[in-house]
Protein backbone atom coordinates (compact mmCIF):
# COMPACT_ATOMS: atom_id res chain seq x y z
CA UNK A 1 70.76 26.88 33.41
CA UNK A 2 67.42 28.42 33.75
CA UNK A 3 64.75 26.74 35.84
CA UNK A 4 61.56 26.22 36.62
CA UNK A 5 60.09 24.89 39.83
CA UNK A 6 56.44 23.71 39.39
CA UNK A 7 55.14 23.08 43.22
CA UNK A 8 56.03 25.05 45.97
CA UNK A 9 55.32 23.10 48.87
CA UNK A 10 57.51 21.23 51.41
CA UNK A 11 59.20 18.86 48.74
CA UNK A 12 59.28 21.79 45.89
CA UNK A 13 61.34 23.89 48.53
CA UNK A 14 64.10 21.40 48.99
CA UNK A 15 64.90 21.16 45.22
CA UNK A 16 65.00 25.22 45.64
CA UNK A 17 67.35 25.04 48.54
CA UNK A 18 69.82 22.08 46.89
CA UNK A 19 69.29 24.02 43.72
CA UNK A 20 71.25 27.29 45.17
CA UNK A 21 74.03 25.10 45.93
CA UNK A 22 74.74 24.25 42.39
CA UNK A 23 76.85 26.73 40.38
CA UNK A 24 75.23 28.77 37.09
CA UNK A 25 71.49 27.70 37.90
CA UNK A 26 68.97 30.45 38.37
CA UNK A 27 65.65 29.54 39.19
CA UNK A 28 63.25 31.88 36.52
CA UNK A 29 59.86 30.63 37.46
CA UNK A 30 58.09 29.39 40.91
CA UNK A 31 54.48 27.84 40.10
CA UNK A 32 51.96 27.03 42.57
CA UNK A 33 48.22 26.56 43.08
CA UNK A 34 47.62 29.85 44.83
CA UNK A 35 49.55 33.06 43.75
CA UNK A 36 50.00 34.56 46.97
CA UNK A 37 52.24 31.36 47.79
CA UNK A 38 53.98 31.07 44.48
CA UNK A 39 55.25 34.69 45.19
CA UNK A 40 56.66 34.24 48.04
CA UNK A 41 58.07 31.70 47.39
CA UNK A 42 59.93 33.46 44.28
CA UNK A 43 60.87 36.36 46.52
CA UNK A 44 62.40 33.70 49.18
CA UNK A 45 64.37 32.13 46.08
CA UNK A 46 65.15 35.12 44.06
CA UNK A 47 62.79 34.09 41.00
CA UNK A 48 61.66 36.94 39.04
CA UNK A 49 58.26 35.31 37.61
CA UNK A 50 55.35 33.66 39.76
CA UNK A 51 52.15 31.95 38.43
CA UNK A 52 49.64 29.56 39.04
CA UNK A 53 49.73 28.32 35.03
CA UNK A 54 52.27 26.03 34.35
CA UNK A 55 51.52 26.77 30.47
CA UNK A 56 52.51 30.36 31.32
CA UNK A 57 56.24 29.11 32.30
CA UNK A 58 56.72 27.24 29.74
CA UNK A 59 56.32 29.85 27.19
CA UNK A 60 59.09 31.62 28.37
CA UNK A 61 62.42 32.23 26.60
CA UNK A 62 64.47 31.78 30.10
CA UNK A 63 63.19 28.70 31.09
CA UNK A 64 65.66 25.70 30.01
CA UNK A 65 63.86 23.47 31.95
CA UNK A 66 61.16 21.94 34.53
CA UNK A 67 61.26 20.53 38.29
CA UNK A 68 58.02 19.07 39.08
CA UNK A 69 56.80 18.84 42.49
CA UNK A 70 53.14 18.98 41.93
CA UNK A 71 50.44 16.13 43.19
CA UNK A 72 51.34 12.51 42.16
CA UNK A 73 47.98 12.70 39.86
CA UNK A 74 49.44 15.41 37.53
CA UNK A 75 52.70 14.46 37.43
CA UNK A 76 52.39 12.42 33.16
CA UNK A 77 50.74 15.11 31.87
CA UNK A 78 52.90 18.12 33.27
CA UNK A 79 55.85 16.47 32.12
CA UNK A 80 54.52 15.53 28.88
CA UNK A 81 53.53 19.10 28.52
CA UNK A 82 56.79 20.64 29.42
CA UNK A 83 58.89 18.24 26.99
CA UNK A 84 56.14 18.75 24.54
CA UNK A 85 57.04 22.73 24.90
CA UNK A 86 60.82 21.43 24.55
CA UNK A 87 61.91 22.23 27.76
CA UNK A 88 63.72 19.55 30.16
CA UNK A 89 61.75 18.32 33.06
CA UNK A 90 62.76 16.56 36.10
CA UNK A 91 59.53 15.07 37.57
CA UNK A 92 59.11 14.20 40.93
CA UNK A 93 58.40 10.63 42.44
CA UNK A 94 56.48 9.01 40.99
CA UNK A 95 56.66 9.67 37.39
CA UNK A 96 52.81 8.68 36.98
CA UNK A 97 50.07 6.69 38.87
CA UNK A 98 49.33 4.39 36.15
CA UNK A 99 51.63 1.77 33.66
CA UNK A 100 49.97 3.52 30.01
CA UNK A 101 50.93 7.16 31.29
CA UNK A 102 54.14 5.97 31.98
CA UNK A 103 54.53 4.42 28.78
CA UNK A 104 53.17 7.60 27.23
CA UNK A 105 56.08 9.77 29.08
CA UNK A 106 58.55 7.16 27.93
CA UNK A 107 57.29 7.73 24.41
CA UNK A 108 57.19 11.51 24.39
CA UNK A 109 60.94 11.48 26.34
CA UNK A 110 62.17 9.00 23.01
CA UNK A 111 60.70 11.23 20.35
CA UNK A 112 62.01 14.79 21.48
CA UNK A 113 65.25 13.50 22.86
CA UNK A 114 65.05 15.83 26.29
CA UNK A 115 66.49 14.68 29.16
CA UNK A 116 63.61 13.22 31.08
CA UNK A 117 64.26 12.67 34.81
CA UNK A 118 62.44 10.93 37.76
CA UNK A 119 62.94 11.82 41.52
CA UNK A 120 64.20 8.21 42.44
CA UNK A 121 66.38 10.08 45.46
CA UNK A 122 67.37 6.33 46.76
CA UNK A 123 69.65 6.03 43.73
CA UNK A 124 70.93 9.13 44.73
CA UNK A 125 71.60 8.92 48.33
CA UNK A 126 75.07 8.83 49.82
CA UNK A 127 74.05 5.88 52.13
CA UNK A 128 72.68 3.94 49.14
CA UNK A 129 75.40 4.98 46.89
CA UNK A 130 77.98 3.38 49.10
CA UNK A 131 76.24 -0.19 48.46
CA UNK A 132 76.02 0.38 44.80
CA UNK A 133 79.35 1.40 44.83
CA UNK A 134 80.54 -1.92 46.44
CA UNK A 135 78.24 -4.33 44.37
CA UNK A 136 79.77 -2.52 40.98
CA UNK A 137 83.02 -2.80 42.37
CA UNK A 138 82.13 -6.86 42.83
CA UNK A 139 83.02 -6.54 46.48
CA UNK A 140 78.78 -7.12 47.61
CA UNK A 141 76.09 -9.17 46.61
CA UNK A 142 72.27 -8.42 48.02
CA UNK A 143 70.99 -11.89 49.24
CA UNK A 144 67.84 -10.03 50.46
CA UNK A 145 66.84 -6.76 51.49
CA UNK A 146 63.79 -6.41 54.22
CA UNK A 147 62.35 -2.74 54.07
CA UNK A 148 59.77 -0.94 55.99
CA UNK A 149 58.34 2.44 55.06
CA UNK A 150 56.21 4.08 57.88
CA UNK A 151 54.20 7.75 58.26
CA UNK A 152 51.61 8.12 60.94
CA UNK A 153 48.85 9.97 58.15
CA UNK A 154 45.85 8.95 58.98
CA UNK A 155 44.44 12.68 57.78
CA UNK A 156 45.27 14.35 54.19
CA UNK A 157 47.93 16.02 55.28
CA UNK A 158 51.45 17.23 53.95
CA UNK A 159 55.27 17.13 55.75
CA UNK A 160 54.35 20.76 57.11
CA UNK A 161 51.41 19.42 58.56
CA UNK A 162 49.32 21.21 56.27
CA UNK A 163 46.08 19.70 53.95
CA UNK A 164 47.15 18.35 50.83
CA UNK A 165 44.84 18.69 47.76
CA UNK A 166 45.76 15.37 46.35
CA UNK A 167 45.72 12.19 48.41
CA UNK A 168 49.11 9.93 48.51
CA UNK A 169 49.20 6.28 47.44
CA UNK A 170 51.79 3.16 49.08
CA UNK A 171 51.80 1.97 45.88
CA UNK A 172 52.63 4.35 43.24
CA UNK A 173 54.59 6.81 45.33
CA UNK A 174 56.14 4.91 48.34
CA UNK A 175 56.79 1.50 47.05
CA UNK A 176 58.07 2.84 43.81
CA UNK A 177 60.78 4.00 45.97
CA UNK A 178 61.78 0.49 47.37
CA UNK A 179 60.84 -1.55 43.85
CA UNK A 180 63.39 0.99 41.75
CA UNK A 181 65.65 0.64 44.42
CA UNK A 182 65.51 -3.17 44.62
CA UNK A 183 66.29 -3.25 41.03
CA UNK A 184 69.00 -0.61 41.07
CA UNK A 185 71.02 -2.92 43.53
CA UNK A 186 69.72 -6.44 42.19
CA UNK A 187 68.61 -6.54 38.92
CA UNK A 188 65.69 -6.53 37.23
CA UNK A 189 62.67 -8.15 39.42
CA UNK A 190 61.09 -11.39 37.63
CA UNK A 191 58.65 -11.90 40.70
CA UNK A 192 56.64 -9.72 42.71
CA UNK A 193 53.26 -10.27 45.08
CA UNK A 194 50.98 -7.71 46.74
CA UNK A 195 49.13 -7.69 49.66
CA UNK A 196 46.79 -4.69 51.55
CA UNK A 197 45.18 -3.94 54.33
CA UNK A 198 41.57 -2.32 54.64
CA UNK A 199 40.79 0.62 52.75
CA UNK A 200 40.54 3.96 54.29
CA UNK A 201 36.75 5.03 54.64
CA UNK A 202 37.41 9.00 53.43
CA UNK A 203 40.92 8.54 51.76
CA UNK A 204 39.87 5.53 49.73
CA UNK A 205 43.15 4.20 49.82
CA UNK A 206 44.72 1.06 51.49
CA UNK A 207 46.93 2.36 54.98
CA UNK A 208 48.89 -0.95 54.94
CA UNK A 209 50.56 -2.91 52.17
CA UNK A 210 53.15 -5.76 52.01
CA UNK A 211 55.54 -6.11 48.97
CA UNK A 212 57.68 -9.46 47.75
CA UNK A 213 59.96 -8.79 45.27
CA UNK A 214 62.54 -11.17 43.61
CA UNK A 215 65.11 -10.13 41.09
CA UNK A 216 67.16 -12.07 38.36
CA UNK A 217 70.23 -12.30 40.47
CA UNK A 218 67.99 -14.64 42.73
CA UNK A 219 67.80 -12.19 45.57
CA UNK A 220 64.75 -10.98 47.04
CA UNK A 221 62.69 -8.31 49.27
CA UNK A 222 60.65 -7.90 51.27
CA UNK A 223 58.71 -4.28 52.09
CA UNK A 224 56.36 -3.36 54.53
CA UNK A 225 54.71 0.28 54.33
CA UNK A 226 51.71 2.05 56.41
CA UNK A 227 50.22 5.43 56.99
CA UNK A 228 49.27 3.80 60.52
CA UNK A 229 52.01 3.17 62.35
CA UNK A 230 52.86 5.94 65.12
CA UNK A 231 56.41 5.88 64.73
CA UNK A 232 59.82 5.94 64.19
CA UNK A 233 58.77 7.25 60.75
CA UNK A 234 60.43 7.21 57.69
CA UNK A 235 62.13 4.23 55.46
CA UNK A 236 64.66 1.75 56.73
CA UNK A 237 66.43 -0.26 54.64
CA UNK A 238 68.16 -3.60 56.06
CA UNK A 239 70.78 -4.83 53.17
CA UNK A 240 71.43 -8.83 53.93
CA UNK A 241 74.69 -9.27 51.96
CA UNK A 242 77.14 -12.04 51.28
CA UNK A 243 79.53 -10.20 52.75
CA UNK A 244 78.22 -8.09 55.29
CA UNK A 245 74.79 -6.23 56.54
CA UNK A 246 73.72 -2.82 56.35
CA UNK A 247 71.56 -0.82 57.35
CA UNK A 248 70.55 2.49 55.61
CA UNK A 249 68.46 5.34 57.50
CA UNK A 250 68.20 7.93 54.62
CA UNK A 251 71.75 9.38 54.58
CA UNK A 252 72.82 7.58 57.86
CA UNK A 253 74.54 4.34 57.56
CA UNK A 254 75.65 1.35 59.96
CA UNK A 255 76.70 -2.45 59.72
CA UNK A 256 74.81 -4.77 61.20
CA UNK A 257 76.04 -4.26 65.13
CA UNK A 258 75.51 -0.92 64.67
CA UNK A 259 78.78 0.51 63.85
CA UNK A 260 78.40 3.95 62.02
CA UNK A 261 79.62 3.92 58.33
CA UNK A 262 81.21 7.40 56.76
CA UNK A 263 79.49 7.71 53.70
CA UNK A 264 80.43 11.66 53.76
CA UNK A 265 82.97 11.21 51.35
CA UNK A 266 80.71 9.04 48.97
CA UNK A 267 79.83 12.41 46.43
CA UNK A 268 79.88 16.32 46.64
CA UNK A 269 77.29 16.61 49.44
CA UNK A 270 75.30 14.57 51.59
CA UNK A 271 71.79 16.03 50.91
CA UNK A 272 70.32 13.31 48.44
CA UNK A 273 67.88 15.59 46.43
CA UNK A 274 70.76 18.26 46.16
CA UNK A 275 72.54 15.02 44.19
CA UNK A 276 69.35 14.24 41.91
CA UNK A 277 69.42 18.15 40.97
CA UNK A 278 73.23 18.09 40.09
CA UNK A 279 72.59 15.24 38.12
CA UNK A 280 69.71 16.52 36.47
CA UNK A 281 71.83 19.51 35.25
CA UNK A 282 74.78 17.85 34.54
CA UNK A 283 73.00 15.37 32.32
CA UNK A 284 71.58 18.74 29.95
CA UNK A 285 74.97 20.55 30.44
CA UNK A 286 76.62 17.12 28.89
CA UNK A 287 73.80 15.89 26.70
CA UNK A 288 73.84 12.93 28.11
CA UNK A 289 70.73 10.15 29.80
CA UNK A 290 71.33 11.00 33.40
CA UNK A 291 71.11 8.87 36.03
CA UNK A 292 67.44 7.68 36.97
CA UNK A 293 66.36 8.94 33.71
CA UNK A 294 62.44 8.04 32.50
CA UNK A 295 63.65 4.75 30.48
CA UNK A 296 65.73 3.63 33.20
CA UNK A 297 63.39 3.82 35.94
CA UNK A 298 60.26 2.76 34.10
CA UNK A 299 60.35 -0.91 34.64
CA UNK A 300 59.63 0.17 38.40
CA UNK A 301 56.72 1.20 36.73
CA UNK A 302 56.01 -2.09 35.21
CA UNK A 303 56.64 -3.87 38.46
CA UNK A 304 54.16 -2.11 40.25
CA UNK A 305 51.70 -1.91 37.32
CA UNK A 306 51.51 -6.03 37.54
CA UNK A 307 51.14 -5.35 41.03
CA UNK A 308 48.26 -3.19 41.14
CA UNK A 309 46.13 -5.55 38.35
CA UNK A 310 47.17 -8.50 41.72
CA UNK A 311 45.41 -6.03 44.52
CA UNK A 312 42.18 -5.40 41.99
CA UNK A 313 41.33 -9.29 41.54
């Protein structure tokens, strides 16, 4: 399996180093913005081509198919364009930044029949994975999940601490998260309200948003999420059960007093985007819709396309 990894920042690097764990992938291909990066970055990985066109990868014989890791704003059209070129493409979260390019991804995914993946990690996470596990199994039912999602990023800046080109967005990148996830565990959601805080004078984006979800099963959720809050950062999930609480950080999990949870034994390694690769490969090596594919995750995209047309009235 011959890829290509479109993206070679912070996030684009962690897909390289799960990628190396899985056996008979070669990365071909590194693309980037500048070329000076994108070749040393192919060096690092062992790639043999480096570019800043993501046209010029896909024209290559030994390129099966795509990671994208590029800015939220580009992510539709690259994958459109790599399917369109009949390559595979994994796309990063989230798989667009509006409801009609998702529906156009959806569209192009149905009529070539690639596998078309989305970076919903959550899904993929040992920690969350142990829930699912148990609500499959019919041991768990969610009676309400309470969420908060907090960065400290008051400047346009990326996990290295480096300027971004693109600015993030709660909405379509960090509640898609929680809303797919929500979904995942509960059903589909048949109610959702948006709130947000003031609008950033240079990033013209809201720093603070509140989320309430409710799903068919009857449970609900709430989600909080800011790029103002000074820490602990990161997303913390609080599952309110029928039978039980827990309480997922990332890969970490407890009970409700606290009590640590071994999850290590949940799948083949703990490192959630190492899991969303292997599934992304599996899913082309089988010919098969893998997990988190484009249809299955695009009623997020619904969700928080309703929820967008609430914050413009």
């Amino acid at each position: 399996m011959r890829i290509a990894l479109a993206g070679a920042g912070a996030f684009g690097e962690k897909h390289l180093d799960g990628l190396k764990n899985i056996e008979g992938v070669t990365v071909t291909s590194i693309i980037s913005r500048g070329l000076e990066q994108a070749q040393e970055v192919a060096d690092n990985y062992g790639a043999i081509h480096a570019t800043t066109e993501l046209d010029e990868a896909l024209a290559r014989d030994d390129v099966d198919a795509v990671i994208l890791c590029t800015p939220t704003q580009m992510h539709a059209a690259q994958a459109i364009a790599c399917m369109k070129a009949g390559k595979h493409v994994q796309v990063e979260i989230p798989l667009a930044d509006s409801l009609a390019d998702a529906e156009e991804v959806l569209r192009v995914q149905k009529e070539t029949g690639l596998v078309g993946m989305v970076g919903h990690t959550r899904r993929f996470n040992p920690s969350h994975q142990f829930i699912h596990n148990k609500i499959v199994a019919g041991e768990v039912n969610i009676q309400q999940m309470d969420v908060q999602t907090y960065f400290f990023r008051r400047k346009n800046m990326n996990a290295k601490g480096q300027p971004r080109s693109w600015t993030d967005h709660l909405l379509w990148h960090h509640a898609a998260h929680t809303v797919d996830l929500f979904a995942y565990q509960a059903g589909k959601i048949v109610k959702a309200n948006a709130i947000e805080g003031p609008i950033h004078p240079e990033l013209g984006i809201a720093m603070d948003m509140s989320i309430q979800l409710k799903s068919e099963s009857g449970a609900i959720c709430t989600l909080s999420l800011s790029f103002n809050n000074d820490g602990p950062l990161g997303t913390f999930f609080r599952y309110i059960c029928d039978d039980g609480t827990y309480i997922a950080r990332y890969d970490d999990l407890v009970n409700g007093k606290e009590e640590p949870i071994d999850v290590s034994k949940v799948d083949v390694s703990m490192n959630g985007i190492e899991l969303q690769d292997r599934e992304f490969i599996a899913a082309i090596r089988e010919g098969r819709e893998p997990n988190s594919s484009v249809a299955q995750v695009f009623d997020c995209y619904r969700v928080l396309g309703e929820l967008e047309q609430q914050l413009l009235r």
